[in-house]
Structure formats: C-alpha cells, structure tokens
Protein backbone atom coordinates (compact mmCIF):
# COMPACT_ATOMS: atom_id res chain seq x y z
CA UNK A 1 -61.78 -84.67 48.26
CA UNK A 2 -58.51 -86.85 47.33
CA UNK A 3 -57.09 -85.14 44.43
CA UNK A 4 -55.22 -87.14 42.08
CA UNK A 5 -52.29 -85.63 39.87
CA UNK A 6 -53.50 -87.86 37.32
CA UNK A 7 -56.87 -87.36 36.87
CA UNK A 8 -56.58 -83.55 37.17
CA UNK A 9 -54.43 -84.11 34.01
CA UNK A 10 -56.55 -85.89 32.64
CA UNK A 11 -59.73 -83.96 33.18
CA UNK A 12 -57.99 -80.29 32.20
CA UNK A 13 -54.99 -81.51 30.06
CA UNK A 14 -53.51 -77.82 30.88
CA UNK A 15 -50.65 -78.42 33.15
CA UNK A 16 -48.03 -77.28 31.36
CA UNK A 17 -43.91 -77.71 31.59
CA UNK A 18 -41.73 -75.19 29.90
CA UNK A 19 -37.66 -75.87 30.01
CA UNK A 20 -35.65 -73.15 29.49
CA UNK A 21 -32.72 -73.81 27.22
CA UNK A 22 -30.71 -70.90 29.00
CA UNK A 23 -31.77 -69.43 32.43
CA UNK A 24 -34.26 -66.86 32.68
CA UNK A 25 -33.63 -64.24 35.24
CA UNK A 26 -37.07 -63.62 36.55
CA UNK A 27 -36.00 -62.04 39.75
CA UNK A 28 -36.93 -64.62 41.89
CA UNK A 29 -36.66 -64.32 45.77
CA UNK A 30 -33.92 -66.79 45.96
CA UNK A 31 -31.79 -64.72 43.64
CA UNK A 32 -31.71 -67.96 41.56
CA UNK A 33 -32.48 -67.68 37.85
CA UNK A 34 -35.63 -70.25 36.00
CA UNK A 35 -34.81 -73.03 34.05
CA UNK A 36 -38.18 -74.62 34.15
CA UNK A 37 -41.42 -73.23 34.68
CA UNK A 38 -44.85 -75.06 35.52
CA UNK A 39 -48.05 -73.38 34.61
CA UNK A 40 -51.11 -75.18 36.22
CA UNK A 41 -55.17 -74.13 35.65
CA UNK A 42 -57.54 -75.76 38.12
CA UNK A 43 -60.98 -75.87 38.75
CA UNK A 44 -60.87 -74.10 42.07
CA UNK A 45 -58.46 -72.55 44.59
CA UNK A 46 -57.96 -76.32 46.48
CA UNK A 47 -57.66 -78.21 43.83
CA UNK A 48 -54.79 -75.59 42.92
CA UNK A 49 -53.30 -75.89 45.89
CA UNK A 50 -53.38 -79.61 46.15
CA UNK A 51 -51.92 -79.60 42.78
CA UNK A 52 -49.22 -77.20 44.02
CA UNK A 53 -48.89 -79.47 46.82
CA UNK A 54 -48.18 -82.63 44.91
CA UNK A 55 -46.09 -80.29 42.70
CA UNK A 56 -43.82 -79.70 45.63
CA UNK A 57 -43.40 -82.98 46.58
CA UNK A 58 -42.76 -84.65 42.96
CA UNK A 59 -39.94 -81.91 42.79
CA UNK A 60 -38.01 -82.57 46.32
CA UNK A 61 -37.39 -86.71 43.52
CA UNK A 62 -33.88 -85.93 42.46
CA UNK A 63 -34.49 -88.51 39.81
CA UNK A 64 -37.39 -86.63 38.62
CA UNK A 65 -35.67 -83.28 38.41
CA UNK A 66 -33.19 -85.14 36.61
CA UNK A 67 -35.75 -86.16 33.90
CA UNK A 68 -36.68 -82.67 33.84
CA UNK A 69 -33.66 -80.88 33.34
CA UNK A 70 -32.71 -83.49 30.23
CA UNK A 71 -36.25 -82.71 28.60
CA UNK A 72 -36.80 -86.04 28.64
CA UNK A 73 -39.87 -87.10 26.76
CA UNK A 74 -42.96 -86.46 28.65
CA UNK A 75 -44.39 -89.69 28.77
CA UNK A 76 -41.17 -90.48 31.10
CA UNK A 77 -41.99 -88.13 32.95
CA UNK A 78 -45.49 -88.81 33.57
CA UNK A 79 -44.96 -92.10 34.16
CA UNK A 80 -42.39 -91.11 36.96
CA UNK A 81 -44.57 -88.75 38.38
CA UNK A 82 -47.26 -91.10 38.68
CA UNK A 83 -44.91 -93.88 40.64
CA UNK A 84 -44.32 -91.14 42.95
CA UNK A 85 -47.49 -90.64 43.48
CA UNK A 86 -48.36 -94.39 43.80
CA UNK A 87 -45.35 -94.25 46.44
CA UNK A 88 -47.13 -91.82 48.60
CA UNK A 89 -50.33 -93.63 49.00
C-alpha cells in the first residue's frame, strides 16, 4: 500500500501541529527543548509509521521548518508539504 500524506489527511483530518510560543522542556533525549509538536492518529501501526516516515522526511525541508517555526498559515504549509511530496515521487 502507497500511503499518501494527503489522503491520510484527508480521510482522518487528525494530524495535528502545535507551536510552542516558548520552549517546552520535555526532557527529550537530545537535551533539546520542543517548540513544535506533531500529534498523528492512524488507522493502523503502518500507516503510522509511513506517516512518521513522510513526517521525517518533510522535516529534514529547511524551507518547511521555516514555515513552521513562523506559524505560518496552514494552508502554506500544506501546500508545501504536498510539493514535497510531489518531489519525491
């Protein structure tokens, strides 16, 4: 099964963004403190971890993290998100 970023979206509308106006210390293994947090439901463990997946690889975009870290609005975002993913087929 191809997963699509989109489409997952679309079917659960529950993946969630939070940005953190300040830094949350949530005593990571990397010592480093949250400034955003993703919070993804999926319909079973591989979906979830193709999600994750695609997750991973939208955040190594510095131009997406960018977006991110200005709260831009999420339609930007989306629509970034879903050029990457365009880019990777």
């Amino acid at each position: 099964m191809d997963l699509d970023v989109r489409e997952v979206a679309r079917l659960l509308n529950v993946a969630e963004k939070t940005v953190y106006g300040e830094p949350v210390d949530f005593r990571a293994v990397d010592g480093k403190p949250v400034r955003i947090l993703f919070t993804l439901l999926s319909p079973s463990v591989r979906a979830h971890l193709q999600l994750l997946s695609r997750l991973a690889f939208a955040l190594n975009d510095e131009a997406l993290r960018n977006l991110l870290f200005a709260s831009a609005a999420d339609a930007a975002i989306f629509t970034h998100v879903a050029a990457l993913e365009d880019s990777r087929r």
